[in-house]
N, C-alpha and C. Protein backbone atom coordinates (compact mmCIF):
# COMPACT_ATOMS: atom_id res chain seq x y z
N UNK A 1 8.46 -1.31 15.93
CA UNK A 1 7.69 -2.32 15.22
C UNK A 1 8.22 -3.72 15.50
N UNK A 2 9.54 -3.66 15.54
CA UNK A 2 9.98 -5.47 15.88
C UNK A 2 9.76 -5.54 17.32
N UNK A 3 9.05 -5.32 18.14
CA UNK A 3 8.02 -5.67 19.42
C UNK A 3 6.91 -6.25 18.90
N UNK A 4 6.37 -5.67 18.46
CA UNK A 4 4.97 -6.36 17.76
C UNK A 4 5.00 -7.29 16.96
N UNK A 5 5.83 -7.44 15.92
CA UNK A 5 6.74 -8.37 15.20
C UNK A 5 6.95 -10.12 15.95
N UNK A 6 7.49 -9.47 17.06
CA UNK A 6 7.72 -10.87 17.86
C UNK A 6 6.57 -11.09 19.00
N UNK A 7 6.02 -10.15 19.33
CA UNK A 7 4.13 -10.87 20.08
C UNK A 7 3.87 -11.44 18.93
N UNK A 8 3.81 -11.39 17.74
CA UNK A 8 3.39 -12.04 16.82
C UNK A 8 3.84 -13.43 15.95
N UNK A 9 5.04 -13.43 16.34
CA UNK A 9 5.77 -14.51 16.11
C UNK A 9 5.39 -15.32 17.48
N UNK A 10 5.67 -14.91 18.58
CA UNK A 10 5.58 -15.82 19.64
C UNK A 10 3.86 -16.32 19.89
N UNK A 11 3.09 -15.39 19.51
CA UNK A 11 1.62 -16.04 20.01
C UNK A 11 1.02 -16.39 18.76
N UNK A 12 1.28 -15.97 17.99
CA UNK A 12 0.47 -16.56 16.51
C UNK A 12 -0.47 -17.46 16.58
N UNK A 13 0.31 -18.98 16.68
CA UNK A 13 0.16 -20.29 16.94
C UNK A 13 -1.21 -20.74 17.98
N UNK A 14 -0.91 -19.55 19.04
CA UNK A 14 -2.02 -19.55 19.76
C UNK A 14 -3.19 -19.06 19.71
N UNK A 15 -3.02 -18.11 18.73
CA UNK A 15 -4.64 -17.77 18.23
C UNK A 15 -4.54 -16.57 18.27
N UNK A 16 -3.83 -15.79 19.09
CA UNK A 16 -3.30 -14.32 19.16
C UNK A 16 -3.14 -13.50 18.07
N UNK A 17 -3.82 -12.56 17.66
CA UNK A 17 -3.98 -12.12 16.14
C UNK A 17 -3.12 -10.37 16.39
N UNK A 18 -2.19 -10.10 15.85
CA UNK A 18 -1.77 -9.08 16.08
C UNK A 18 -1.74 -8.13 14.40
N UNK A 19 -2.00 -6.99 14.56
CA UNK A 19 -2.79 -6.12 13.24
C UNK A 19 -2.53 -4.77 13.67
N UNK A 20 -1.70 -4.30 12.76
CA UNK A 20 -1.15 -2.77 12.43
C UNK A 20 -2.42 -2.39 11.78
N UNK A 21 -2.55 -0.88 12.59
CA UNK A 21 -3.53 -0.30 11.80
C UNK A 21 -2.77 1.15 11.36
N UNK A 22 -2.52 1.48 10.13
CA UNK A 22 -2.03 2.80 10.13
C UNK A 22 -2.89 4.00 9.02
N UNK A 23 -3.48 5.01 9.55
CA UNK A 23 -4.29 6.14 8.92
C UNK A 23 -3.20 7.03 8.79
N UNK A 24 -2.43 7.05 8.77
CA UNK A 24 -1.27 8.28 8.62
C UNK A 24 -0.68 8.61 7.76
N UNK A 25 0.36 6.95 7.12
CA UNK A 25 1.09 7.50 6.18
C UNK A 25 0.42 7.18 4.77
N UNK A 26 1.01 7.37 3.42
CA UNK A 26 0.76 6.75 2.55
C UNK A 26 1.23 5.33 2.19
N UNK A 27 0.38 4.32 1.49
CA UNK A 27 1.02 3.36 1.97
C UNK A 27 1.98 2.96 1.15
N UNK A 28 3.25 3.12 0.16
CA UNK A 28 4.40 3.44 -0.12
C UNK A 28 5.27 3.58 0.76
N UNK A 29 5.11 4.69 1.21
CA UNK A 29 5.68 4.46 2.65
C UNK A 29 5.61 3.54 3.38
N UNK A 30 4.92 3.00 4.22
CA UNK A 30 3.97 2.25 5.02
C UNK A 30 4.84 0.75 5.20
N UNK A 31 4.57 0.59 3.38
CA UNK A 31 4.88 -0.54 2.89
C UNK A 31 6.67 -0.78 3.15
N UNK A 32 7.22 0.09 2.46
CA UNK A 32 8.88 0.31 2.72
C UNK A 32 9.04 0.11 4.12
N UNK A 33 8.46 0.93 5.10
CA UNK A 33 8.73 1.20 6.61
C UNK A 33 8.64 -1.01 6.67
N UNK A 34 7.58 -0.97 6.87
CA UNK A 34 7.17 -2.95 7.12
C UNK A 34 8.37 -3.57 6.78
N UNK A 35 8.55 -3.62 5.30
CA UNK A 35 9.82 -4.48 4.31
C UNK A 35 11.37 -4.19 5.32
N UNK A 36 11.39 -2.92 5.57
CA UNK A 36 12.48 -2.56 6.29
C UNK A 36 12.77 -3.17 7.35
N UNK A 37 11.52 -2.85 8.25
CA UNK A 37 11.96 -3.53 9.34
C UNK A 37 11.08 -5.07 9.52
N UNK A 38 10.81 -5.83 8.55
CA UNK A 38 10.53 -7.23 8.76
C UNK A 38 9.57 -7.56 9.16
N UNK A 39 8.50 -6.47 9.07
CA UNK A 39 7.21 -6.82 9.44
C UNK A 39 6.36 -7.72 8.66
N UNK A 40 5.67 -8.69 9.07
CA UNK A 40 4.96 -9.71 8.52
C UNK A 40 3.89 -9.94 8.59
N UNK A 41 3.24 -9.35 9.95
CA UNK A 41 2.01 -9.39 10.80
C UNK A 41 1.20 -8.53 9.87
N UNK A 42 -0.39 -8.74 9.89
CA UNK A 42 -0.96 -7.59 9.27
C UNK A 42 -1.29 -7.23 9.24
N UNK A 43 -1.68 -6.15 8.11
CA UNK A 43 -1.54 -4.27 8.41
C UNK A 43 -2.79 -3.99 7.94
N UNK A 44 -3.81 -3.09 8.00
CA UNK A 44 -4.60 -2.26 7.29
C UNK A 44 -3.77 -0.98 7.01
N UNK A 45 -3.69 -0.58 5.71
CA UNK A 45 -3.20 0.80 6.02
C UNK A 45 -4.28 1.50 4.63
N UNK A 46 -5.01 2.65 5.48
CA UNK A 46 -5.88 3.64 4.89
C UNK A 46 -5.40 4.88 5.31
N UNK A 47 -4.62 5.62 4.40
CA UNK A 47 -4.76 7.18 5.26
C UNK A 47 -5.44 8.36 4.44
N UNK A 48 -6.77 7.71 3.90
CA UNK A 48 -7.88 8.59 4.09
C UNK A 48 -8.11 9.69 4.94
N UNK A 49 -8.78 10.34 4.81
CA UNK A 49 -9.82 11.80 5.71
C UNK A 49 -10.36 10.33 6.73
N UNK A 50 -11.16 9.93 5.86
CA UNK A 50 -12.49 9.06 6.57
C UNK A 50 -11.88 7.62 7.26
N UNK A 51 -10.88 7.36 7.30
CA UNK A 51 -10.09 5.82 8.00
C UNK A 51 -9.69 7.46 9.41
N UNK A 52 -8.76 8.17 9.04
CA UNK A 52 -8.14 8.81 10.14
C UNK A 52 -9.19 9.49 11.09
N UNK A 53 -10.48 9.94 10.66
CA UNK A 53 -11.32 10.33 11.51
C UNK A 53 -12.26 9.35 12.44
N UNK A 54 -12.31 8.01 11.49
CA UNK A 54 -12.97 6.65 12.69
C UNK A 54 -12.36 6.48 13.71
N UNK A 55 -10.40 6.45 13.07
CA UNK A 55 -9.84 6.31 14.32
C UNK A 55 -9.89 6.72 15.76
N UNK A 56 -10.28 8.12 15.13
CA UNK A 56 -9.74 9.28 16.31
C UNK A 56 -11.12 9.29 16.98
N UNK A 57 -12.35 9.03 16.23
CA UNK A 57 -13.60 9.43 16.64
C UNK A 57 -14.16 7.91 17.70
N UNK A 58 -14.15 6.75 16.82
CA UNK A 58 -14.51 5.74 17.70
C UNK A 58 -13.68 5.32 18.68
N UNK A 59 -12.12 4.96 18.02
CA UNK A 59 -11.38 4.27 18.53
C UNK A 59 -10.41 5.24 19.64
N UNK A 60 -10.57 6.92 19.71
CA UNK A 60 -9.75 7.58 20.64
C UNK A 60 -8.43 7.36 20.10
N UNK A 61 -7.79 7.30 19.17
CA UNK A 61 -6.32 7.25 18.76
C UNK A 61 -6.31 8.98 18.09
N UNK A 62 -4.99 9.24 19.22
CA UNK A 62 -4.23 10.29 18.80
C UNK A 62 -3.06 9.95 18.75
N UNK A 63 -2.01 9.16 19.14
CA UNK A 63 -0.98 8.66 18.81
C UNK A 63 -0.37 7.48 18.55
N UNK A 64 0.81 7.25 18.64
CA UNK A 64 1.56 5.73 18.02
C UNK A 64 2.82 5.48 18.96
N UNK A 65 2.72 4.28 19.07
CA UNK A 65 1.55 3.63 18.54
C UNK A 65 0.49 3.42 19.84
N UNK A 66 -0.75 2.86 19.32
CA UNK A 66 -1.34 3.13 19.47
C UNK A 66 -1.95 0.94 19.84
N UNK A 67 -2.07 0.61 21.20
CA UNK A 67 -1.98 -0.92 21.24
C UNK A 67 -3.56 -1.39 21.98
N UNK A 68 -4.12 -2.11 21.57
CA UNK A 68 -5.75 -2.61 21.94
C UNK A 68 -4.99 -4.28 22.03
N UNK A 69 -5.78 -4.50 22.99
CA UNK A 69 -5.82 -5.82 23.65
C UNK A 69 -7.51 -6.42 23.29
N UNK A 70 -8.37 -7.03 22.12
CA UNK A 70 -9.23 -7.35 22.11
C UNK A 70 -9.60 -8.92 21.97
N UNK A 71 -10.55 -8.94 22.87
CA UNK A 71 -11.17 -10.34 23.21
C UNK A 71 -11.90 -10.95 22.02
N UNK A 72 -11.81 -12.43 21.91
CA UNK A 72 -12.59 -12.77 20.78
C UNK A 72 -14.42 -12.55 20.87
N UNK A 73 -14.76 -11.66 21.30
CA UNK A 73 -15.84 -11.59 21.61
C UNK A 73 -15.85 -10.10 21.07
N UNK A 74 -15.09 -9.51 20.94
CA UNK A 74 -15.01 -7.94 19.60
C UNK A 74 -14.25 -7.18 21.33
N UNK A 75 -14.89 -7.21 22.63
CA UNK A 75 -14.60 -6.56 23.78
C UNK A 75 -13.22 -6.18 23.21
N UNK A 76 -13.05 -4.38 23.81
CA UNK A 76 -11.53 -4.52 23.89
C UNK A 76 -10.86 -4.36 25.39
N UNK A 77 -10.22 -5.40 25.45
CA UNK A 77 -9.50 -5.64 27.41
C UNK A 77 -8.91 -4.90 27.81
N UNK A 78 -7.74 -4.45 26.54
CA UNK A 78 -6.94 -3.05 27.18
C UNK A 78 -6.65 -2.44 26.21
N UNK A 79 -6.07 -1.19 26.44
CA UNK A 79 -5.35 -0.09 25.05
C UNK A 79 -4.44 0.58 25.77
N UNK A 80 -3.63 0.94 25.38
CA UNK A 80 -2.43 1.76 25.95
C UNK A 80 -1.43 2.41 24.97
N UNK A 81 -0.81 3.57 25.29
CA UNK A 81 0.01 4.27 24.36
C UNK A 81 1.18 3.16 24.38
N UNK A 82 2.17 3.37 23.36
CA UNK A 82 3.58 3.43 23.83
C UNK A 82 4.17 1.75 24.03
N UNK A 83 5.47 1.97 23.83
CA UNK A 83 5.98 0.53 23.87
C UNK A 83 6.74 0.26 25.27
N UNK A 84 6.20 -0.85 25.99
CA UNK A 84 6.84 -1.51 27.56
C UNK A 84 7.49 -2.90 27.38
N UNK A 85 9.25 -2.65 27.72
CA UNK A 85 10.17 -3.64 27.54
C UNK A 85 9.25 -4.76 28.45
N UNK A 86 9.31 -5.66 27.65
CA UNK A 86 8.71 -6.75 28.45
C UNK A 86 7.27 -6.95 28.38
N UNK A 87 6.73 -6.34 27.75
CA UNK A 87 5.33 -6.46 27.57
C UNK A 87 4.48 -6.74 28.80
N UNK A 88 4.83 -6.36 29.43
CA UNK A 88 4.34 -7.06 30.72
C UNK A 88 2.49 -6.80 30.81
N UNK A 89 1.96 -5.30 30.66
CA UNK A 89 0.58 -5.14 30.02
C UNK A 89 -0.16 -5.56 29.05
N UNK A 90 0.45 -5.81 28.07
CA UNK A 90 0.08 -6.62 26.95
C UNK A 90 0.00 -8.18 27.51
N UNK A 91 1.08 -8.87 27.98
CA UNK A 91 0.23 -10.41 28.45
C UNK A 91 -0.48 -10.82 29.72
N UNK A 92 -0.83 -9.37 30.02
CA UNK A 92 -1.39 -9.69 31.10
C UNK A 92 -3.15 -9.36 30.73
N UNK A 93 -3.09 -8.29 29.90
CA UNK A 93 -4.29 -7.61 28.95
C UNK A 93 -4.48 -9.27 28.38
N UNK A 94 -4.04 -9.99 27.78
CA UNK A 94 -4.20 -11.25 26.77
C UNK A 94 -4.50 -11.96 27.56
N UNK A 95 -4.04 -12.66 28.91
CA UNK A 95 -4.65 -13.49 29.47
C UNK A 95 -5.86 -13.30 30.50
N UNK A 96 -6.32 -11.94 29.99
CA UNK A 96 -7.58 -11.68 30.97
C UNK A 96 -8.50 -11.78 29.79
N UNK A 97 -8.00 -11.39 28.17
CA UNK A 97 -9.12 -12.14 27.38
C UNK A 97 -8.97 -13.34 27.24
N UNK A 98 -8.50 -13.90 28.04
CA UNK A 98 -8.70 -15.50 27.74
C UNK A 98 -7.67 -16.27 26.90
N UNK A 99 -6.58 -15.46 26.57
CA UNK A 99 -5.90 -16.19 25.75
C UNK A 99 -4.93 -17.16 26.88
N UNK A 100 -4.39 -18.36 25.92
CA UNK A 100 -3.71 -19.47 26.77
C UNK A 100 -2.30 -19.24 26.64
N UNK A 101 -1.22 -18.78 27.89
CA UNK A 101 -0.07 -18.68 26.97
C UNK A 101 1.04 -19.19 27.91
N UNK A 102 0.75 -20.89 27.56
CA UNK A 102 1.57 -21.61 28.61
C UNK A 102 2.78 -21.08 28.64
N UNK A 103 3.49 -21.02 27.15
CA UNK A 103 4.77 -20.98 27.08
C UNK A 103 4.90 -19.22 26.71
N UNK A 104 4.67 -18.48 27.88
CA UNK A 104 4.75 -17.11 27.60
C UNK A 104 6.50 -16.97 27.61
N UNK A 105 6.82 -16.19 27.11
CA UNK A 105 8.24 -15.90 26.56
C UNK A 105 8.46 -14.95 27.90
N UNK A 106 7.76 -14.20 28.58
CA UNK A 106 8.38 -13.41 29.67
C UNK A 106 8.38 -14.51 31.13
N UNK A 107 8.21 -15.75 31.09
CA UNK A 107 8.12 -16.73 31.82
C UNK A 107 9.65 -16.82 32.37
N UNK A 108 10.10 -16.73 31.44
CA UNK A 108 12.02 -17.04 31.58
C UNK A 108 12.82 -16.77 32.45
């Protein structure tokens, strides 16, 4: 979670909207897990029958996490399982929707 944490700290500013979606746990849990590890960014959390079956049914999520790259136009650019040091898919997914990210942090 502190990957997503900091795409979110670093692009915020830019318009970059980053949003936990979780159908799984209860959100007690959910909530503790966030507080714990410093999550700030935000969350939907439903773990309904009917939130966990949209997921799986519209959105194709069977696992976690679970990452969409969507354009301000609703399009989604990319999705991919799993977390990559460096994000390197994720800002590359972002600047094909158009996002601006002069001061990309993997620039360095």
């Amino acid at each position: 979670m502190c990957h997503l944490q900091k795409r979110y700290d670093d692009f915020k500013s830019k318009g970059v909207v980053v949003l936990g979606i979780n159908t799984a746990d209860k959100k007690q849990i959910a909530l503790d897990f966030m507080r714990d590890n410093g999550a700030t960014f935000p969350n939907v959390l439903d773990s309904s029958y009917k939130a966990a079956l949209l997921m799986m049914d519209k959105y194709k999520a069977s696992g976690v996490p679970l990452n969409y790259i969507i354009a301000r136009d609703g399009r989604v650019v990319e999705a991919w399982y799993g977390y990559e040091e460096g994000h390197a898919q994720a800002i590359a997914a972002l600047k094909k929707a158009g996002a601006e990210l002069d001061n990309d942090p993997n620039d360095n």
